[in-house]
PDB file of N, CA and C in Angstrom:
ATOM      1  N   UNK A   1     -22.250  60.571 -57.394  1.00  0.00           N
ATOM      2  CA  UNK A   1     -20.950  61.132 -57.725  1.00  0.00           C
ATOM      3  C   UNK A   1     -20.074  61.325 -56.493  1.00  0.00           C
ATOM      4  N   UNK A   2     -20.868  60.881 -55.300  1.00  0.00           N
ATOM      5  CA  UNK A   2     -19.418  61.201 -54.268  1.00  0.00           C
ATOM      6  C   UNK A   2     -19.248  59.828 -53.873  1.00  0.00           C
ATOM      7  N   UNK A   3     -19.433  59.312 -54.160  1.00  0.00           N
ATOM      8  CA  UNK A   3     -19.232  57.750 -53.424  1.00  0.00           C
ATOM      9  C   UNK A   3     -17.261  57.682 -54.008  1.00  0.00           C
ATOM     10  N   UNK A   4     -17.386  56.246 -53.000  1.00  0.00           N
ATOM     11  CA  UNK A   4     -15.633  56.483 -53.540  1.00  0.00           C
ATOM     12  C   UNK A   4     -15.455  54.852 -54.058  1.00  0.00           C
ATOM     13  N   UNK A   5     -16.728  54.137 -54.338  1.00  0.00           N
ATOM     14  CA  UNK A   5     -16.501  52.897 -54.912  1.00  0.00           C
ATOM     15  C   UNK A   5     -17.567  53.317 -56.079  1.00  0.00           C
ATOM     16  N   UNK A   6     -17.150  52.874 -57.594  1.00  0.00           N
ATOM     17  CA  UNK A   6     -18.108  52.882 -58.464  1.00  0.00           C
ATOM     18  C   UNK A   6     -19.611  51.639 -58.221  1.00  0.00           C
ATOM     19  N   UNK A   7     -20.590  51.941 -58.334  1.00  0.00           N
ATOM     20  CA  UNK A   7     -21.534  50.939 -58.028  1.00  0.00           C
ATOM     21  C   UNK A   7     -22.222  50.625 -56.549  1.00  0.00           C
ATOM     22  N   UNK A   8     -21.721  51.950 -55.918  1.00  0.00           N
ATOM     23  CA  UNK A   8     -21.364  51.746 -54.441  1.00  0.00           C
ATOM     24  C   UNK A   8     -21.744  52.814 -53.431  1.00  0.00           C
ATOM     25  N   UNK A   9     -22.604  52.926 -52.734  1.00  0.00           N
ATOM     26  CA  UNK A   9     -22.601  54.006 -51.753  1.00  0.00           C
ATOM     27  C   UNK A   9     -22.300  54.151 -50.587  1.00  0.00           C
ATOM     28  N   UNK A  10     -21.868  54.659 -49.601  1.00  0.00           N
ATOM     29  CA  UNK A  10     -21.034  54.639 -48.559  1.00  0.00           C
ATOM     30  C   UNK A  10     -21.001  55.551 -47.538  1.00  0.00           C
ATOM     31  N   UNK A  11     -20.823  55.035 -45.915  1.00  0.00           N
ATOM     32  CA  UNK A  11     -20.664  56.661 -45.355  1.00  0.00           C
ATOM     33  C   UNK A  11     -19.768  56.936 -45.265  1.00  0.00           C
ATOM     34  N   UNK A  12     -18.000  56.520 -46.190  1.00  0.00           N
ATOM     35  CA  UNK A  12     -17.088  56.988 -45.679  1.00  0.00           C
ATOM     36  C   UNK A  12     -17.022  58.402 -46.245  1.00  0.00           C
ATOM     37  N   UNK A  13     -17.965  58.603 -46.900  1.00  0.00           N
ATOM     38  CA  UNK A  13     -18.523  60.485 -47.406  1.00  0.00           C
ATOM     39  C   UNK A  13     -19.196  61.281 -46.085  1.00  0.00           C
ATOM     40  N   UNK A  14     -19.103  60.635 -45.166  1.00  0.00           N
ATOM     41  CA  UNK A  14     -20.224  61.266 -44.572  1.00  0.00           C
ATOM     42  C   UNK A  14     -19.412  61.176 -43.211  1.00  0.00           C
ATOM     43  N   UNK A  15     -19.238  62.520 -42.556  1.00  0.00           N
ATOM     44  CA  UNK A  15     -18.208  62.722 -41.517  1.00  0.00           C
ATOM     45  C   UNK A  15     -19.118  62.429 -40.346  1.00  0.00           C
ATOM     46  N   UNK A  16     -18.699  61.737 -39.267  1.00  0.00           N
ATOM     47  CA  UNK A  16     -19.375  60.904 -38.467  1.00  0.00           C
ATOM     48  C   UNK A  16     -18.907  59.880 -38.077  1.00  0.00           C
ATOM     49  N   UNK A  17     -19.608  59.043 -36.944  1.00  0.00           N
ATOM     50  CA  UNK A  17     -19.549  57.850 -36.730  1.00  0.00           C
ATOM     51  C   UNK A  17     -20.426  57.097 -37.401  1.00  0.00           C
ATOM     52  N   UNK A  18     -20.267  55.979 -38.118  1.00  0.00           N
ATOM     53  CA  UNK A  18     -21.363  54.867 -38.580  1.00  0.00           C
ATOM     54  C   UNK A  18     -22.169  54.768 -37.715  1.00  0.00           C
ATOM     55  N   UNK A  19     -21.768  54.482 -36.530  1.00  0.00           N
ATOM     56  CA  UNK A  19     -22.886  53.852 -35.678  1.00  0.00           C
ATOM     57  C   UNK A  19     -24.049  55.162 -35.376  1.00  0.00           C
ATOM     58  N   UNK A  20     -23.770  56.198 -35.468  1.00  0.00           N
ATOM     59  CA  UNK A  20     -24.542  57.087 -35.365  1.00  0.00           C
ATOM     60  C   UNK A  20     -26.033  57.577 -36.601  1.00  0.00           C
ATOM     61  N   UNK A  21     -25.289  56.887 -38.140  1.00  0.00           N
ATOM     62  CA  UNK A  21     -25.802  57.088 -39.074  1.00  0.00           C
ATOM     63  C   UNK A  21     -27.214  56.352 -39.823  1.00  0.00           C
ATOM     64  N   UNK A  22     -27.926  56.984 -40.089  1.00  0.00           N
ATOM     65  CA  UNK A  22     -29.417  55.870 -40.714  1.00  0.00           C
ATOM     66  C   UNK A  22     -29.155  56.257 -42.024  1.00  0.00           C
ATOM     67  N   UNK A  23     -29.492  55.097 -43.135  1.00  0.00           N
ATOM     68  CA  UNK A  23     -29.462  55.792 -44.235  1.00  0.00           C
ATOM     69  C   UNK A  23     -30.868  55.014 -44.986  1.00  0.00           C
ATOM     70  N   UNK A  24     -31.849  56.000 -45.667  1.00  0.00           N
ATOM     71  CA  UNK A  24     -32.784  55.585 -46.576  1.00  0.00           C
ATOM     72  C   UNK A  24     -32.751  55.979 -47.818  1.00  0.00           C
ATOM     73  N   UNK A  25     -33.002  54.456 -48.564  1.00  0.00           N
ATOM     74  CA  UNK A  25     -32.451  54.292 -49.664  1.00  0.00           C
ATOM     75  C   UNK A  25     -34.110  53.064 -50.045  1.00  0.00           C
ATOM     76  N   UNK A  26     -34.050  53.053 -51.579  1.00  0.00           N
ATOM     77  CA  UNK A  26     -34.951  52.299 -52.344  1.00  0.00           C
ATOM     78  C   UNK A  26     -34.190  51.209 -52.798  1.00  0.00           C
ATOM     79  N   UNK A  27     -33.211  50.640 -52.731  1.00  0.00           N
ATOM     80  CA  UNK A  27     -31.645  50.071 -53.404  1.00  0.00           C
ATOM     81  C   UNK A  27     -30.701  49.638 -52.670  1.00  0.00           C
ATOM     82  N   UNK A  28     -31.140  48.321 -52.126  1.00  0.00           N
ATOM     83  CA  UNK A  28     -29.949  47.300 -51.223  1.00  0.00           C
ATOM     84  C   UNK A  28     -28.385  47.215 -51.571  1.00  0.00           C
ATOM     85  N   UNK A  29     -28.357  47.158 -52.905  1.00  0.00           N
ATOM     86  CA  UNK A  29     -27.105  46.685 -53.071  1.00  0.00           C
ATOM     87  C   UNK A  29     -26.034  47.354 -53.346  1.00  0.00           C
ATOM     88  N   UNK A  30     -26.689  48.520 -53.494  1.00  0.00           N
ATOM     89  CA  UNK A  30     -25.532  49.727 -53.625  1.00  0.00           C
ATOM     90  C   UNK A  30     -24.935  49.820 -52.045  1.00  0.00           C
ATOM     91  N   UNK A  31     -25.522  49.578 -50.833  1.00  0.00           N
ATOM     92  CA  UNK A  31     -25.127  49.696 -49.658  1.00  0.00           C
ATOM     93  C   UNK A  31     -24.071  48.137 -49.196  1.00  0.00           C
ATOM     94  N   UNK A  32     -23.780  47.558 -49.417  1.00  0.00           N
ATOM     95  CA  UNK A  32     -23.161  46.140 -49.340  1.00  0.00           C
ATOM     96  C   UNK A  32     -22.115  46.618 -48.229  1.00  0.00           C
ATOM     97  N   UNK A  33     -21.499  47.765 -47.788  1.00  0.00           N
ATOM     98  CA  UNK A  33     -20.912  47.726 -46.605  1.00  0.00           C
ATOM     99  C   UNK A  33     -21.456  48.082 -45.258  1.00  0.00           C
ATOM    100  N   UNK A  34     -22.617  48.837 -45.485  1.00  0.00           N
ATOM    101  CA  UNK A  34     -23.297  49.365 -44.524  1.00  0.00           C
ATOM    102  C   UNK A  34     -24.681  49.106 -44.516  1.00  0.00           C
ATOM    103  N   UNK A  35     -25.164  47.939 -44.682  1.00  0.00           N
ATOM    104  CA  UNK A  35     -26.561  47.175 -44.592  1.00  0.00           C
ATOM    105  C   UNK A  35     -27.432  47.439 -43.095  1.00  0.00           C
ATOM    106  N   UNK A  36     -26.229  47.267 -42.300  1.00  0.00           N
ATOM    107  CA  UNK A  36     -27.046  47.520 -41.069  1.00  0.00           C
ATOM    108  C   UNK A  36     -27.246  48.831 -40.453  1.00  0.00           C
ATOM    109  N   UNK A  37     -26.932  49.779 -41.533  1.00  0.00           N
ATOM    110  CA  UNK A  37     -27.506  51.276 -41.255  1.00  0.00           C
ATOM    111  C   UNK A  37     -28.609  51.741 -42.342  1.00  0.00           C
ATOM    112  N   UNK A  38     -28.856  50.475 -43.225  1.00  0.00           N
ATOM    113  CA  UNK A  38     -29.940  50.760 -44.047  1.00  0.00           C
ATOM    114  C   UNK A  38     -31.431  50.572 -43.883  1.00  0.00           C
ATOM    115  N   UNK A  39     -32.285  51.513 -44.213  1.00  0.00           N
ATOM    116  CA  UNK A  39     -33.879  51.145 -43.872  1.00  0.00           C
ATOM    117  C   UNK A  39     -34.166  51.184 -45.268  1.00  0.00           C
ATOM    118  N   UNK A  40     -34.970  49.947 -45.942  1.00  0.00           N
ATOM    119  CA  UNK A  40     -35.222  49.509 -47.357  1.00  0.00           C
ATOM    120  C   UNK A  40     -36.261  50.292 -47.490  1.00  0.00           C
ATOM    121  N   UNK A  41     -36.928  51.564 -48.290  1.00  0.00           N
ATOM    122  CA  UNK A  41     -37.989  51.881 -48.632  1.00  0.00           C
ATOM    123  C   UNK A  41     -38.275  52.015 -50.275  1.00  0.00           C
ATOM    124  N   UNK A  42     -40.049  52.433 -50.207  1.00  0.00           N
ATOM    125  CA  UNK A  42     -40.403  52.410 -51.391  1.00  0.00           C
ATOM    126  C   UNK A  42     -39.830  53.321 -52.130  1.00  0.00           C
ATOM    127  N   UNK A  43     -39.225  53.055 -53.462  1.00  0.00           N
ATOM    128  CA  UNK A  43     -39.157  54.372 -54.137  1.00  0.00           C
ATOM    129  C   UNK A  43     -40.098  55.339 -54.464  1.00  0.00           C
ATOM    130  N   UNK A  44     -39.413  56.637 -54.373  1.00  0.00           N
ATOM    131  CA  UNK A  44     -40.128  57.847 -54.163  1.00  0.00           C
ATOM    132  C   UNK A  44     -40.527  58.365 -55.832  1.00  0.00           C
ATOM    133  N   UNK A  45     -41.450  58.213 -56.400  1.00  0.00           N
ATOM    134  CA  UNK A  45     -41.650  58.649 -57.712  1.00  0.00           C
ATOM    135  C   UNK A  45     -42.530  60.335 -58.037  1.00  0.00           C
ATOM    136  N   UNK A  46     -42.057  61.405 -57.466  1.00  0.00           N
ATOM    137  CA  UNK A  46     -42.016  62.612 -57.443  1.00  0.00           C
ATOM    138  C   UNK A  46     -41.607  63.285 -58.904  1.00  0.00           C
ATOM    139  N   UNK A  47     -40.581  63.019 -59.418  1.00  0.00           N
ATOM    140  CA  UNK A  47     -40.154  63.910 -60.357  1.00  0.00           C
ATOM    141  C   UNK A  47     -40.012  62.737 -61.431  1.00  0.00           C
ATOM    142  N   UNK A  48     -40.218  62.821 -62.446  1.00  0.00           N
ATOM    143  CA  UNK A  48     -40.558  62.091 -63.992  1.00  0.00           C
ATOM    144  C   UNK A  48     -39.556  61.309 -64.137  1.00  0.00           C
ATOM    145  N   UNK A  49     -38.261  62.261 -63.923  1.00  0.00           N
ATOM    146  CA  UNK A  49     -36.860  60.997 -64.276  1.00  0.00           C
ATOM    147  C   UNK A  49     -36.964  59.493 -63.511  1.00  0.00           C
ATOM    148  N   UNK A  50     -37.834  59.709 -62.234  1.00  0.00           N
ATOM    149  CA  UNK A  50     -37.866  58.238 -61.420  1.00  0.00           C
ATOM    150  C   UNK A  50     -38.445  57.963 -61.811  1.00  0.00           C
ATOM    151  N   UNK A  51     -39.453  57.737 -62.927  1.00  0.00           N
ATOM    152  CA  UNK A  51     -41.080  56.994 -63.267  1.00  0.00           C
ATOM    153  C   UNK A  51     -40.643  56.459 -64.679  1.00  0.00           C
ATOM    154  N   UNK A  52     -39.230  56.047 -65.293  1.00  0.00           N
ATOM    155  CA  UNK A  52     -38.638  56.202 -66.597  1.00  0.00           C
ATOM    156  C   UNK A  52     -40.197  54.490 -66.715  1.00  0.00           C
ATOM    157  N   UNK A  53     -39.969  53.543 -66.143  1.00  0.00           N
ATOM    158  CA  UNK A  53     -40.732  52.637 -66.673  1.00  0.00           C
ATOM    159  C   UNK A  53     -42.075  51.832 -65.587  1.00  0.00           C
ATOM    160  N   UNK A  54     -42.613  53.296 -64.888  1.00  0.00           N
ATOM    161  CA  UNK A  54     -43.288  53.032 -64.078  1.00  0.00           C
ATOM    162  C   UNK A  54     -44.875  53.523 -63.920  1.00  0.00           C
ATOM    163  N   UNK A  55     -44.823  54.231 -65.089  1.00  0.00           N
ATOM    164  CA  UNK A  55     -45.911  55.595 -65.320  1.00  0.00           C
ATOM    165  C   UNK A  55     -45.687  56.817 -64.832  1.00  0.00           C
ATOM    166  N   UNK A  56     -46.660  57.565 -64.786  1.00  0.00           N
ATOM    167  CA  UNK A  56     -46.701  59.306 -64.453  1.00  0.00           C
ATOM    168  C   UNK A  56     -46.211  59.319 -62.574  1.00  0.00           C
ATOM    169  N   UNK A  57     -45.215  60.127 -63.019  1.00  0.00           N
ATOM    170  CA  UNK A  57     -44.703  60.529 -61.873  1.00  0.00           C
ATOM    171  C   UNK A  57     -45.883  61.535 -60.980  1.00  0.00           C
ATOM    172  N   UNK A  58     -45.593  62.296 -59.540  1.00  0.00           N
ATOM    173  CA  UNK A  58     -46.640  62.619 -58.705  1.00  0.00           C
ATOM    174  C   UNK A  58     -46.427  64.031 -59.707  1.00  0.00           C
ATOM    175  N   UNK A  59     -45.401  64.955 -59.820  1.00  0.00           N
ATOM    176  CA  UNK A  59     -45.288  66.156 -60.654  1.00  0.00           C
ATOM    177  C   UNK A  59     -45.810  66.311 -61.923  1.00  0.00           C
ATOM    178  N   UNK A  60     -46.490  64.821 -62.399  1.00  0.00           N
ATOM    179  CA  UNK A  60     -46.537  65.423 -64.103  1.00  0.00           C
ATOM    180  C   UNK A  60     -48.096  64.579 -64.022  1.00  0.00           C
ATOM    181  N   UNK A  61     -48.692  64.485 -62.561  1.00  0.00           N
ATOM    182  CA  UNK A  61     -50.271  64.369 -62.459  1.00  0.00           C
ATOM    183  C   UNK A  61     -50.582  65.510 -61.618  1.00  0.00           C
ATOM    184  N   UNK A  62     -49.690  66.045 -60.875  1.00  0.00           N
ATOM    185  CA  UNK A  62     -49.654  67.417 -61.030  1.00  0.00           C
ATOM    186  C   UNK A  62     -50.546  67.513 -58.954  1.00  0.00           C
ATOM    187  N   UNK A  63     -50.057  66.682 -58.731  1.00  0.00           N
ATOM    188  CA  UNK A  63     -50.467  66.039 -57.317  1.00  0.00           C
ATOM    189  C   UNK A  63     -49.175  65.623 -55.969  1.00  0.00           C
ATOM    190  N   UNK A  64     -49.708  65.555 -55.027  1.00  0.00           N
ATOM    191  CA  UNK A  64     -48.409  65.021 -53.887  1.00  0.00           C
ATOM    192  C   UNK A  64     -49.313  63.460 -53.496  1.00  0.00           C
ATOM    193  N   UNK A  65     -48.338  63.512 -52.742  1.00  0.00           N
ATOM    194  CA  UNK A  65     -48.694  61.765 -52.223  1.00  0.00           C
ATOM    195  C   UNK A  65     -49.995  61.926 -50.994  1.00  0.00           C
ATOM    196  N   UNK A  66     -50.717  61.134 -50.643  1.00  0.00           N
ATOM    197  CA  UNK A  66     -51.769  61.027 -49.335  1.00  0.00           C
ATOM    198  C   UNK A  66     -50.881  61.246 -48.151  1.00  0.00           C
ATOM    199  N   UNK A  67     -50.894  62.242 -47.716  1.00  0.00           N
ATOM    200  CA  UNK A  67     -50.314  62.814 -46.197  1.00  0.00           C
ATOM    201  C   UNK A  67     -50.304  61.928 -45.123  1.00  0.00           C
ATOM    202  N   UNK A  68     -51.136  60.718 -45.375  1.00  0.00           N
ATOM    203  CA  UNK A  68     -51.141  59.953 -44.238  1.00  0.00           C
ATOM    204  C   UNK A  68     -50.737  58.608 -44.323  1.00  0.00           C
ATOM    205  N   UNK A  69     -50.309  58.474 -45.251  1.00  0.00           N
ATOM    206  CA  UNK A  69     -50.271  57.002 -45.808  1.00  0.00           C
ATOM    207  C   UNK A  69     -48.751  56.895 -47.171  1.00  0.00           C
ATOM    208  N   UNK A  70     -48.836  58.029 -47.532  1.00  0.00           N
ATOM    209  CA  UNK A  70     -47.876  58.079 -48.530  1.00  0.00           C
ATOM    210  C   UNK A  70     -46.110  57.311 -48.257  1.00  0.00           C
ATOM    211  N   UNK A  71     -45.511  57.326 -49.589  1.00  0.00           N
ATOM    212  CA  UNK A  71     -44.170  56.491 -48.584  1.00  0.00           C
ATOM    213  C   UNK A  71     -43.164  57.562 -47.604  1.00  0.00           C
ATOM    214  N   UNK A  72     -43.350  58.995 -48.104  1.00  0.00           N
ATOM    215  CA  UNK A  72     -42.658  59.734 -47.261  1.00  0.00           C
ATOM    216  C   UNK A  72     -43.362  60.270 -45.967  1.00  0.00           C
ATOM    217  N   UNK A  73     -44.705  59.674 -45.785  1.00  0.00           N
ATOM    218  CA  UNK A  73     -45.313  60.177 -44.607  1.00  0.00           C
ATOM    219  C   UNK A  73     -45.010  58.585 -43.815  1.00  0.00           C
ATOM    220  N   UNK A  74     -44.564  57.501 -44.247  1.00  0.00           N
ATOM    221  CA  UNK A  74     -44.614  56.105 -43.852  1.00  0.00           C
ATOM    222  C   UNK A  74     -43.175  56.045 -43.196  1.00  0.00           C
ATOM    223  N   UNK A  75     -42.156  56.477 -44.085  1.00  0.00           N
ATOM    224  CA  UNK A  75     -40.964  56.651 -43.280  1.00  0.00           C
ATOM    225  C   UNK A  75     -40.147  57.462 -42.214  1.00  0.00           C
ATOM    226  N   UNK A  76     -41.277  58.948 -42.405  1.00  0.00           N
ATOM    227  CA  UNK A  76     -41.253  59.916 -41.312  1.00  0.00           C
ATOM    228  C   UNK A  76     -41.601  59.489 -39.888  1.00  0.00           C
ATOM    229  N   UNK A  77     -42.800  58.112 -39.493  1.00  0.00           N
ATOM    230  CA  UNK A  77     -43.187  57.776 -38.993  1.00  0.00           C
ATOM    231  C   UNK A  77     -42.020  56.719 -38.359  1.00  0.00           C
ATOM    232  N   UNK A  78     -41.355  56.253 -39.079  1.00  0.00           N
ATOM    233  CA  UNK A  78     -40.390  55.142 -38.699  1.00  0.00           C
ATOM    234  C   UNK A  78     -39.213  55.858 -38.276  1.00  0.00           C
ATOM    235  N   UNK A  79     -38.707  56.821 -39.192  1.00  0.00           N
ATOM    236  CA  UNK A  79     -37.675  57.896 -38.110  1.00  0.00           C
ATOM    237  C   UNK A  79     -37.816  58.537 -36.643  1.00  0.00           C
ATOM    238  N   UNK A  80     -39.057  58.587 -36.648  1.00  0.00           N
ATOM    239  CA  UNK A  80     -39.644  59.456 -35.050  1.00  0.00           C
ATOM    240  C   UNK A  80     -39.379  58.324 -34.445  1.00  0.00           C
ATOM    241  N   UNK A  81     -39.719  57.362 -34.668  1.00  0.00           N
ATOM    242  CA  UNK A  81     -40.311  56.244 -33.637  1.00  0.00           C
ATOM    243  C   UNK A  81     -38.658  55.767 -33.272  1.00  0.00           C
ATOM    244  N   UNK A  82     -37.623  55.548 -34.571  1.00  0.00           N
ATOM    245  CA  UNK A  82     -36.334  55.430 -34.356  1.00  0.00           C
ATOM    246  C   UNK A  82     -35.586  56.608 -33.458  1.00  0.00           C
ATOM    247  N   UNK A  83     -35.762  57.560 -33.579  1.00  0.00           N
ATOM    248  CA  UNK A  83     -35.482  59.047 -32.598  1.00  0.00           C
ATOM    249  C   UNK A  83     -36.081  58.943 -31.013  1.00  0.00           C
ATOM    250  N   UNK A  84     -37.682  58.254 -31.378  1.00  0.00           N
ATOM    251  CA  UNK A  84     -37.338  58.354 -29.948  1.00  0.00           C
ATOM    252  C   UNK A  84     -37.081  57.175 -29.235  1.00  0.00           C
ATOM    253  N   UNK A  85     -37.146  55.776 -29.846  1.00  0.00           N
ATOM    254  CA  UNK A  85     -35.947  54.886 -28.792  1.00  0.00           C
ATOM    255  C   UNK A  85     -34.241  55.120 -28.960  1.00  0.00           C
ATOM    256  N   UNK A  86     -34.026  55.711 -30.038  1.00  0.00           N
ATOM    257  CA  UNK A  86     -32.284  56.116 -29.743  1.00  0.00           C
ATOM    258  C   UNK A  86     -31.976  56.503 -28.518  1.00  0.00           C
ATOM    259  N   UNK A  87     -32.835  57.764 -28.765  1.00  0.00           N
ATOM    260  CA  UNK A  87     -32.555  58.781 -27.937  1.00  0.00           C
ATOM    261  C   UNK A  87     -33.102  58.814 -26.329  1.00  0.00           C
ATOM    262  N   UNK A  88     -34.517  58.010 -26.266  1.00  0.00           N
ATOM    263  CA  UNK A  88     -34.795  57.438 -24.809  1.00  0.00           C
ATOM    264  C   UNK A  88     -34.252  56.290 -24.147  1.00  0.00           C
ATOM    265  N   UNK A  89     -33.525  55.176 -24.861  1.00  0.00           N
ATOM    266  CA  UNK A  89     -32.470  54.406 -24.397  1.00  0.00           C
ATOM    267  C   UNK A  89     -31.211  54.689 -23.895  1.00  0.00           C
ATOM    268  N   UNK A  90     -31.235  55.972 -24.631  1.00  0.00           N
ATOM    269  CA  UNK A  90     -29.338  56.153 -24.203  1.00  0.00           C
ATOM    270  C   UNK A  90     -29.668  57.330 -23.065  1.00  0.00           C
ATOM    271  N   UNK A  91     -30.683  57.525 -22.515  1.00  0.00           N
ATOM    272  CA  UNK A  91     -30.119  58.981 -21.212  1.00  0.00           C
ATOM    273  C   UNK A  91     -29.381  58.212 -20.210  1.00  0.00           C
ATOM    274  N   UNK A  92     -28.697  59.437 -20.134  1.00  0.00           N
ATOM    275  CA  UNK A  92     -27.449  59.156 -19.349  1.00  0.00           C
ATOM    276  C   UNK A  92     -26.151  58.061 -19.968  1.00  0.00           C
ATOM    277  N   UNK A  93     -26.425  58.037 -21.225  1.00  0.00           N
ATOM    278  CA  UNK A  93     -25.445  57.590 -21.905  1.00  0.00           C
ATOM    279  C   UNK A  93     -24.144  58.336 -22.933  1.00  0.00           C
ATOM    280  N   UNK A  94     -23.213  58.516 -23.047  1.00  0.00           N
ATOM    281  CA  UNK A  94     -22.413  59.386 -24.023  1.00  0.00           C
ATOM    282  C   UNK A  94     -23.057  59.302 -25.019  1.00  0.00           C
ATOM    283  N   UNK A  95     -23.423  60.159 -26.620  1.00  0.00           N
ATOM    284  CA  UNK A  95     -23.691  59.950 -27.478  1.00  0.00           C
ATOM    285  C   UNK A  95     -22.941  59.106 -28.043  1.00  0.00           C
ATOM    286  N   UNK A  96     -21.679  59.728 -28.148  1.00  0.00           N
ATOM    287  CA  UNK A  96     -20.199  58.515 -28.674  1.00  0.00           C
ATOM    288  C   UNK A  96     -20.476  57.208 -28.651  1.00  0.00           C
ATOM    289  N   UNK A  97     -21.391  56.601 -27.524  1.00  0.00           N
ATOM    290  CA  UNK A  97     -20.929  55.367 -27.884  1.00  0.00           C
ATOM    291  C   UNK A  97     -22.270  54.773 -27.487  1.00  0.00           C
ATOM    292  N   UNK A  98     -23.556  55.266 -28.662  1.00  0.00           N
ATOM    293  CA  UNK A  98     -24.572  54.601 -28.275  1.00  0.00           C
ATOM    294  C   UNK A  98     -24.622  54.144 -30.268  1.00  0.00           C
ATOM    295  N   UNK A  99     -25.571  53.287 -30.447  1.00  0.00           N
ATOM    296  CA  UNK A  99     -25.221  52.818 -31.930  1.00  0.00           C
ATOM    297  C   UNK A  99     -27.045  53.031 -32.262  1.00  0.00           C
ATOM    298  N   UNK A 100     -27.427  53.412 -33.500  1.00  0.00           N
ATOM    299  CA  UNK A 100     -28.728  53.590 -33.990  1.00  0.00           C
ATOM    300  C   UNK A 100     -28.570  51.674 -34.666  1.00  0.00           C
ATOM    301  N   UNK A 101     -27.996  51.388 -34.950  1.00  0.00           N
ATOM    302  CA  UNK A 101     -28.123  50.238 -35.921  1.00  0.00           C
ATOM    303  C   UNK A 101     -28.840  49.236 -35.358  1.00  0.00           C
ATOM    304  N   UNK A 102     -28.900  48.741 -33.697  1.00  0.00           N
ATOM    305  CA  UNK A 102     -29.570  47.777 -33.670  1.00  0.00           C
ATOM    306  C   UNK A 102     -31.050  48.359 -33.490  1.00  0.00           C
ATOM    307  N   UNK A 103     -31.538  49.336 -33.204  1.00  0.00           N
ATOM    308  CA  UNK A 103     -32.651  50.412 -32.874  1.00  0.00           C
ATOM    309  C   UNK A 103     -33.286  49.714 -34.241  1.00  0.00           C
TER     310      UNK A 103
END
């Protein structure tokens, strides 16, 4: 509901610089302007409404995902690792004008 294209998601919602922004998402094509701030992951099937034709969601087996392996312990792993070459490439760099996208 905040996007400002129907079919469409966007960071012009999101106050910032692009180049500063990561976005994770299960769903390529809703991003079609900002691909190269997208990291493709698994969908997250936690709560029942996401499992409409997939089986029992993790809430209604009444369980969480494997802490070590799961997709939100898989992408936590890929954010750190993205955090720390952002952020160890650019010392001594302005934030302003360092970009996460090719990272």
């Amino acid at each position: 509901s905040d996007c400002t294209q129907q079919h469409q998601k966007g960071l012009d919602v999101v106050p910032g610089a692009d180049s500063l922004a990561v976005v994770l998402d299960d769903t390529e094509y809703v991003w079609q302007k900002h691909k190269e701030n997208l990291i493709l992951m698994e969908r997250y099937h936690y709560f029942a409404a996401s499992c409409r034709h997939s089986g029992q969601s993790l809430s209604e087996l009444m369980q969480d995902e494997r802490e070590s392996d799961g997709a939100l312990a898989t992408i936590l792993d890929v954010l750190k690792r993205i955090h720390t070459i952002f952020f160890d490439l650019g010392v001594g760099t302005a934030l302003s004008s360092r970009d996460v996208r090719p990272v």
